[in-house]
N, C-alpha and C. Protein backbone atom coordinates (compact mmCIF):
# COMPACT_ATOMS: atom_id res chain seq x y z
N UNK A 1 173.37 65.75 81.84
CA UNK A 1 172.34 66.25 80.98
C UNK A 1 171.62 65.08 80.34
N UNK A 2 170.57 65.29 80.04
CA UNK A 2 169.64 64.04 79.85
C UNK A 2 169.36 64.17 78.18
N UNK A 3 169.61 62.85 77.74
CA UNK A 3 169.64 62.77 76.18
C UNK A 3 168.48 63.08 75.59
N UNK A 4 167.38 63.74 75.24
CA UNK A 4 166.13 63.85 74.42
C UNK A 4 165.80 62.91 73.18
N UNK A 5 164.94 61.82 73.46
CA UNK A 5 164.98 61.04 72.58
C UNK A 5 164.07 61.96 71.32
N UNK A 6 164.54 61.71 70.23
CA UNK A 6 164.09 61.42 68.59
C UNK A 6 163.14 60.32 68.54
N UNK A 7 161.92 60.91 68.13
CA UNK A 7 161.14 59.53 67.47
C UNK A 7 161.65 59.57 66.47
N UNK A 8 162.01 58.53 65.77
CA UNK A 8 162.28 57.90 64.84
C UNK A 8 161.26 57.22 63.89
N UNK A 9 161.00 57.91 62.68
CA UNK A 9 160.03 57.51 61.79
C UNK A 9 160.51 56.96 60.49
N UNK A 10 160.33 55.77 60.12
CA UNK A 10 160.99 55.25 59.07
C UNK A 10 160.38 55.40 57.91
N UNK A 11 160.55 55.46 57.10
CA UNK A 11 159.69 55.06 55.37
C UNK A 11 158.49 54.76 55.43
N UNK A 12 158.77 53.25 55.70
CA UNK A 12 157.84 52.15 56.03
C UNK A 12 156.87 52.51 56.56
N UNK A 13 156.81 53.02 57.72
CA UNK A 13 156.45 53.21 58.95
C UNK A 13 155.19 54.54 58.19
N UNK A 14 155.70 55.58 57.76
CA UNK A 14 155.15 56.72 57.05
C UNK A 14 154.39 56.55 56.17
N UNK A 15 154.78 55.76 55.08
CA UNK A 15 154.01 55.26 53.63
C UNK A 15 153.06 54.18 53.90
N UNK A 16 153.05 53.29 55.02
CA UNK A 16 151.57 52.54 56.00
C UNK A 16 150.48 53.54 56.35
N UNK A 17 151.06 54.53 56.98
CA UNK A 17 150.49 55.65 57.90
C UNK A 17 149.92 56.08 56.56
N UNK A 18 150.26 56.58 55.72
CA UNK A 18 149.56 57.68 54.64
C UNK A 18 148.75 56.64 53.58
N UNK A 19 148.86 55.47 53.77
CA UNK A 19 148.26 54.70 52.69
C UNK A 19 146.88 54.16 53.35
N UNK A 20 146.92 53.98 54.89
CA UNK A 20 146.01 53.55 55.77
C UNK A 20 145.24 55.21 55.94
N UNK A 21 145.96 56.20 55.90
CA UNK A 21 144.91 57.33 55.60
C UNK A 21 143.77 57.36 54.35
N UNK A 22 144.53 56.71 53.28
CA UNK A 22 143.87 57.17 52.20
C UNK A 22 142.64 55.67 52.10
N UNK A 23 142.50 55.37 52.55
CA UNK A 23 141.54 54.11 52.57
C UNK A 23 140.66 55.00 53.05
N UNK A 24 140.33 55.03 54.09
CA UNK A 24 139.82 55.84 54.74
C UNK A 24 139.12 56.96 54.17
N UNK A 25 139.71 57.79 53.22
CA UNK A 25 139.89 58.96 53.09
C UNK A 25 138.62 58.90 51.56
N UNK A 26 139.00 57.61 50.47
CA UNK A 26 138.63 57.36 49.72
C UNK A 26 137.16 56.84 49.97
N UNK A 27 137.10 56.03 51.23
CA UNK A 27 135.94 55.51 51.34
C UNK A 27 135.14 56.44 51.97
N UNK A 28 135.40 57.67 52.52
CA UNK A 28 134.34 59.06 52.78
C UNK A 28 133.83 59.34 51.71
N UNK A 29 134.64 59.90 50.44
CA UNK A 29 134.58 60.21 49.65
C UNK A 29 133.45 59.49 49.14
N UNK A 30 133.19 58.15 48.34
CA UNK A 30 132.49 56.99 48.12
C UNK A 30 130.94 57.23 48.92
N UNK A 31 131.36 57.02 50.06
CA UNK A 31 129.67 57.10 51.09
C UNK A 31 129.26 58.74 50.56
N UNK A 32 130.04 59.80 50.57
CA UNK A 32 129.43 60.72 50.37
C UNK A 32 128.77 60.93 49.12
N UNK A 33 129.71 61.01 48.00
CA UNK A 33 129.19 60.81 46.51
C UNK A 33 128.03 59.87 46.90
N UNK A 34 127.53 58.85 47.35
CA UNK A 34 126.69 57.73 47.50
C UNK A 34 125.44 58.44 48.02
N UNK A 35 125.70 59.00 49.24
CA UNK A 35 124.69 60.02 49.66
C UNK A 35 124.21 61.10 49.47
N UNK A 36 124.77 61.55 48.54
CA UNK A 36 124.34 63.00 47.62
C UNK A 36 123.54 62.12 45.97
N UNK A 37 123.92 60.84 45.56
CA UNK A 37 123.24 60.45 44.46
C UNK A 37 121.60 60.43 45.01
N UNK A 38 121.85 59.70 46.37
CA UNK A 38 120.51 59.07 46.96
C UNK A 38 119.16 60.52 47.35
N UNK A 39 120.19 61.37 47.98
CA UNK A 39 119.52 62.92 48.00
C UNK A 39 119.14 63.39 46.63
N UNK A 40 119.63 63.61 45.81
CA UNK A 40 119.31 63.54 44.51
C UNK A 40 118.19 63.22 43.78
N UNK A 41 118.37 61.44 44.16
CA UNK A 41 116.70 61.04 43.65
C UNK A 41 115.69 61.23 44.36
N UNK A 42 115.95 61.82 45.70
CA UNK A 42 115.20 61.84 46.32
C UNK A 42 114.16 63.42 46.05
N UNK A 43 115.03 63.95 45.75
CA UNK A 43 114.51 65.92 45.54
C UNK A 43 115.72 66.71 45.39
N UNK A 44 116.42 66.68 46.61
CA UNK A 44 116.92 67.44 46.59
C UNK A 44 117.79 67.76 45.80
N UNK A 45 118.00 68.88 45.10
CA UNK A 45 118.68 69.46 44.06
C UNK A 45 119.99 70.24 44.27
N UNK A 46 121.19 69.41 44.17
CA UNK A 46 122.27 70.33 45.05
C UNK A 46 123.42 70.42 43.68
N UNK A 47 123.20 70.57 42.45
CA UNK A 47 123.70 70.42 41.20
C UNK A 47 124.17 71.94 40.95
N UNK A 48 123.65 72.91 41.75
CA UNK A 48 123.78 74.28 41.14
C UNK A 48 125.34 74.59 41.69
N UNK A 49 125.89 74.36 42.38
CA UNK A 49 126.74 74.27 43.31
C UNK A 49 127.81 72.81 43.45
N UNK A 50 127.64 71.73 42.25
CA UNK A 50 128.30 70.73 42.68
C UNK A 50 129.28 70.86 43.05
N UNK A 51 130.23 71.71 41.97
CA UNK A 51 131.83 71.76 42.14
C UNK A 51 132.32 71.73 43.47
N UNK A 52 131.67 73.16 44.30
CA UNK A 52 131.34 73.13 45.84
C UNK A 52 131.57 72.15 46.77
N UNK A 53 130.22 71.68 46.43
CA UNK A 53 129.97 70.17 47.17
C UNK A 53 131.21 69.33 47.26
N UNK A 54 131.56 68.79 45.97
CA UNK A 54 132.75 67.80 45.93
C UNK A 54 133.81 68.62 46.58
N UNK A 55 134.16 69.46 46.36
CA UNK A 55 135.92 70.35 47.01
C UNK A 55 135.29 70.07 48.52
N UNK A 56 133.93 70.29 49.22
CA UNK A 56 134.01 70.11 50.23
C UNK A 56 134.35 68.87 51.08
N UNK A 57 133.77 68.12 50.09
CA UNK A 57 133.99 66.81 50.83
C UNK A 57 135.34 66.07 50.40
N UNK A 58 136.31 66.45 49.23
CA UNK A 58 137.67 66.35 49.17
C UNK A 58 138.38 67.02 50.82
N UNK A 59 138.14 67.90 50.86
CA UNK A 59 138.70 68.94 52.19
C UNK A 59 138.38 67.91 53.59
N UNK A 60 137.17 67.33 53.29
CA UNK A 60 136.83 66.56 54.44
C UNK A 60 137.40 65.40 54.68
N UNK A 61 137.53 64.86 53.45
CA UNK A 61 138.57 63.33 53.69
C UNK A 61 139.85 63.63 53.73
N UNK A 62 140.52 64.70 53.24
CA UNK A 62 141.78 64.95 53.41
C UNK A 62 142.13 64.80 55.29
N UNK A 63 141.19 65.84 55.61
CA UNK A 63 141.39 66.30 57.29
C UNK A 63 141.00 64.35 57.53
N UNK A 64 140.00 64.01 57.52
CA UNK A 64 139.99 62.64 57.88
C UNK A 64 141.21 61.64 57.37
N UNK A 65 141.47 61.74 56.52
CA UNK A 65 143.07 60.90 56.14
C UNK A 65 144.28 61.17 57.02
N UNK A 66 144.59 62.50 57.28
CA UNK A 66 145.43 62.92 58.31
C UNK A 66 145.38 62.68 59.20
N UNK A 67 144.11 62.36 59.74
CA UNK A 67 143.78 62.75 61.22
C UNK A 67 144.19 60.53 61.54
N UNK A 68 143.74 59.49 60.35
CA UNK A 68 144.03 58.49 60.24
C UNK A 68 145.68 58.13 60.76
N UNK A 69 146.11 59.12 60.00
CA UNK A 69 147.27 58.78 59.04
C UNK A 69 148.25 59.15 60.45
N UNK A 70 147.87 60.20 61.24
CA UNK A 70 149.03 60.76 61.99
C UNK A 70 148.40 59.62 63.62
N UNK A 71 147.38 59.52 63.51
CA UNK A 71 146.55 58.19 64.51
C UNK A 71 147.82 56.75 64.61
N UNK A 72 148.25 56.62 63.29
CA UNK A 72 148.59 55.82 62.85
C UNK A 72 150.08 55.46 63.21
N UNK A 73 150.64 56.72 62.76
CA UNK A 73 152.54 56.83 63.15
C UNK A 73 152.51 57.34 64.65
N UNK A 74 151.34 58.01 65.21
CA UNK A 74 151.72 58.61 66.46
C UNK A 74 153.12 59.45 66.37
N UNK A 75 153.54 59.93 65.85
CA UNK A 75 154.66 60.84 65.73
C UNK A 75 154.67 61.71 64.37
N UNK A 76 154.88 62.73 64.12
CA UNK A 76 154.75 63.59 63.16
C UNK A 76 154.01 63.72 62.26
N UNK A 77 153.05 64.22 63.01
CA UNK A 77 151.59 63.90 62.44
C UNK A 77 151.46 64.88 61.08
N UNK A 78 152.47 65.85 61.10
CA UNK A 78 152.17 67.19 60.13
C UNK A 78 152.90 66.57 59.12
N UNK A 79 153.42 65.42 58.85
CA UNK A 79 153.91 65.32 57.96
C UNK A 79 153.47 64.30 57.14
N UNK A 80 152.58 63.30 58.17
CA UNK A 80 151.78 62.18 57.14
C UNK A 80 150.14 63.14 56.71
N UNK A 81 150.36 63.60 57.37
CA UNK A 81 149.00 64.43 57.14
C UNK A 81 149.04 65.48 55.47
N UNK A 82 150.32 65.92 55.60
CA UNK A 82 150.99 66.37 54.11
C UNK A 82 151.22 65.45 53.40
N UNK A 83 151.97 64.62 53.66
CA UNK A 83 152.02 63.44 52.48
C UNK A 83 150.82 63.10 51.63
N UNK A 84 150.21 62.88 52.82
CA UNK A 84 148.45 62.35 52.42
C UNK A 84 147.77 63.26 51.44
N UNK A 85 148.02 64.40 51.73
CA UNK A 85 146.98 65.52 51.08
C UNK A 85 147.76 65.61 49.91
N UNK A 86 148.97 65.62 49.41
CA UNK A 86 149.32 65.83 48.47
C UNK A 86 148.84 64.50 47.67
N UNK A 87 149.40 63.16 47.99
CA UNK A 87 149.09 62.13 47.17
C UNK A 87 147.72 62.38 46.76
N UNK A 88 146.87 62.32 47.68
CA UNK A 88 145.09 62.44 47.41
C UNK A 88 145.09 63.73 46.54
N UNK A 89 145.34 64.42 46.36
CA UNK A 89 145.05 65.44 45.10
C UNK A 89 145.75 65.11 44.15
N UNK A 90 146.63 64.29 43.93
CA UNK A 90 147.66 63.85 42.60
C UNK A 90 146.81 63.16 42.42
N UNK A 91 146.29 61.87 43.20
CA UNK A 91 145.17 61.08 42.79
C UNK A 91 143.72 60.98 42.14
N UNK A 92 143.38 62.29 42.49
CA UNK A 92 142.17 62.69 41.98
C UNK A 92 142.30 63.55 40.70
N UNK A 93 143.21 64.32 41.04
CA UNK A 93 143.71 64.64 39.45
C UNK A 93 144.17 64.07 38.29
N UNK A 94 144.72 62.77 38.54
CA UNK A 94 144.65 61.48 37.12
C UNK A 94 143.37 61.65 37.31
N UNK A 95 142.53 61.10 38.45
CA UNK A 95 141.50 60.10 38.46
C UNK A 95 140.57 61.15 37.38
N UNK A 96 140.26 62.43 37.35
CA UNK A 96 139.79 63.63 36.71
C UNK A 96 140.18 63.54 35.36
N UNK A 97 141.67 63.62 34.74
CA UNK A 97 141.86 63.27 33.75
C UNK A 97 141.56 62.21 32.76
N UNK A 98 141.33 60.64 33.34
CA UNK A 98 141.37 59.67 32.86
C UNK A 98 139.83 59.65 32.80
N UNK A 99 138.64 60.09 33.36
CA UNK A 99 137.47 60.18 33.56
C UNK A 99 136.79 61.14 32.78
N UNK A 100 137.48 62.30 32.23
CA UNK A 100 137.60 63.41 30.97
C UNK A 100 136.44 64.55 31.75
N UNK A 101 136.97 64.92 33.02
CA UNK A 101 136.26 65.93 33.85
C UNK A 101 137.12 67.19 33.67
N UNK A 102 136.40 67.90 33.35
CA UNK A 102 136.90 69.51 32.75
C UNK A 102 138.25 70.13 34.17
N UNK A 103 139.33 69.80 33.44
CA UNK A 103 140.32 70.49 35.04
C UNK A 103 140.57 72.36 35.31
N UNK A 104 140.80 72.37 36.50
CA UNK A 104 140.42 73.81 36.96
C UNK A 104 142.17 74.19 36.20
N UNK A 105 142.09 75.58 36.20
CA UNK A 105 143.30 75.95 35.78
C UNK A 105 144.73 75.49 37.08
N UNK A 106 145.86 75.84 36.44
CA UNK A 106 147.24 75.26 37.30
C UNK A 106 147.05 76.48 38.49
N UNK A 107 146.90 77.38 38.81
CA UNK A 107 147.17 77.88 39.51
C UNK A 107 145.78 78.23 40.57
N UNK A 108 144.78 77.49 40.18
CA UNK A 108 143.48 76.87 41.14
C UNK A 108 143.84 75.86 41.80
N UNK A 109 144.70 75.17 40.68
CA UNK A 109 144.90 73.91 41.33
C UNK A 109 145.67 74.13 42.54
N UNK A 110 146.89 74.47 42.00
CA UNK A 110 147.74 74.79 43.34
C UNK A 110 147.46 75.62 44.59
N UNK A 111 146.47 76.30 44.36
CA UNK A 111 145.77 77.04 45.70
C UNK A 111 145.09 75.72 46.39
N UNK A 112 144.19 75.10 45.74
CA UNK A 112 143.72 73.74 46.12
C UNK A 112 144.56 73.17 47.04
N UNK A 113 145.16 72.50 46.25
CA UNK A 113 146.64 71.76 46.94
C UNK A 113 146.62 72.34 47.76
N UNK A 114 147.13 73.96 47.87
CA UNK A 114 148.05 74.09 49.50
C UNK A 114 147.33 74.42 50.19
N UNK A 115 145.79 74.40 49.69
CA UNK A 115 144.82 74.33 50.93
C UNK A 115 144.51 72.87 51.65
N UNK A 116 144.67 71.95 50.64
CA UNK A 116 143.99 70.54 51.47
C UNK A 116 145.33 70.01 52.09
N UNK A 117 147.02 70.47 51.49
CA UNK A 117 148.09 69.98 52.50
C UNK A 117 148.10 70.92 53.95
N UNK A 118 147.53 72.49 54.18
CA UNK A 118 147.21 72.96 55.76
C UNK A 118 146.40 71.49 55.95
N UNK A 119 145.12 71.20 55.43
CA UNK A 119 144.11 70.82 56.24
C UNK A 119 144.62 69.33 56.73
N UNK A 120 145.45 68.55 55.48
CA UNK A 120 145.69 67.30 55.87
C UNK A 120 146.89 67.54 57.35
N UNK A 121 147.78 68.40 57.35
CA UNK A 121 148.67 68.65 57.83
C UNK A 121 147.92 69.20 59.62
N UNK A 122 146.52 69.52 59.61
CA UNK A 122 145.50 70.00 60.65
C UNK A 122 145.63 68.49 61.47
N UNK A 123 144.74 68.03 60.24
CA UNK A 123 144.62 66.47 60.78
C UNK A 123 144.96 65.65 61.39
N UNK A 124 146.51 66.09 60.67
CA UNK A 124 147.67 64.55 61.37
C UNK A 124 148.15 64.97 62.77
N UNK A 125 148.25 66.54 62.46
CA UNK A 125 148.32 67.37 64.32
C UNK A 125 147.47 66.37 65.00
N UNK A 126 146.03 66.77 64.85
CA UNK A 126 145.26 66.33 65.87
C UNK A 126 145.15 64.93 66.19
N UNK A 127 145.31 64.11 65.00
CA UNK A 127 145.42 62.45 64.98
C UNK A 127 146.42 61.81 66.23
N UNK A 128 147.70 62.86 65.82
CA UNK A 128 148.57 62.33 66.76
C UNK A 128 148.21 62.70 68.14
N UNK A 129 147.45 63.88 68.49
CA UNK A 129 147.68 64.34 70.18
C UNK A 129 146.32 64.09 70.71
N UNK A 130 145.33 63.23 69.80
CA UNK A 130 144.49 62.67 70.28
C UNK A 130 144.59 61.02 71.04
């Protein structure tokens, strides 16, 4: 009978993967905010709806962090892809606090959360079997 190897994913190996996601992930974030200021002065008026806007493009770097992150370990992609999404919403939630941005209630939040850990967790799927 033939032994089935275990990938073997170490710490190390995981916390690279999810930290090399969030570079990534942060700097979408950045160009986008960047490109919605520039739309902005330009006319377009997308303020009625910000909250929107931003959750969308949180959702978008998450899936892009995962999709990094599981690129990265090539092996269990659903799980740097979770890692990721969770850290990146802990992160933005100081970053919200310390910045004195009005926070959504705990149990928005947590719908949040376990929506952007599916999506990061989407990501790292596809990162890896790409």
């Amino acid at each position: 009978m033939a032994k089935s190897e275990q990938s073997q994913v170490g710490w190390n190996q995981l916390s690279l993967s999810v930290f090399s996601g969030m570079k990534y992930s942060l700097a979408l974030v950045l160009i986008a905010i960047a490109l919605l200021a520039i739309l902005y002065m330009v006319g377009w008026d997308w303020m009625n709806n910000d909250r929107t806007v931003y959750e969308y493009i949180n959702y978008a770097a998450v899936v892009l962090g995962g999709f990094i992150a599981g690129t990265k370990l090539k092996a269990k992609g659903w799980l740097s892809g979770l890692i990721l999404a969770v850290v990146y919403w802990v992160f933005m939630l100081l970053l919200t606090k310390i910045l004195g941005v009005q926070p959504l209630t705990f149990q928005n939040t947590l719908i949040r959360i376990g929506i952007a850990a599916l999506l990061g967790a989407l990501g790292g799927i596809i990162g890896v079997n790409i």
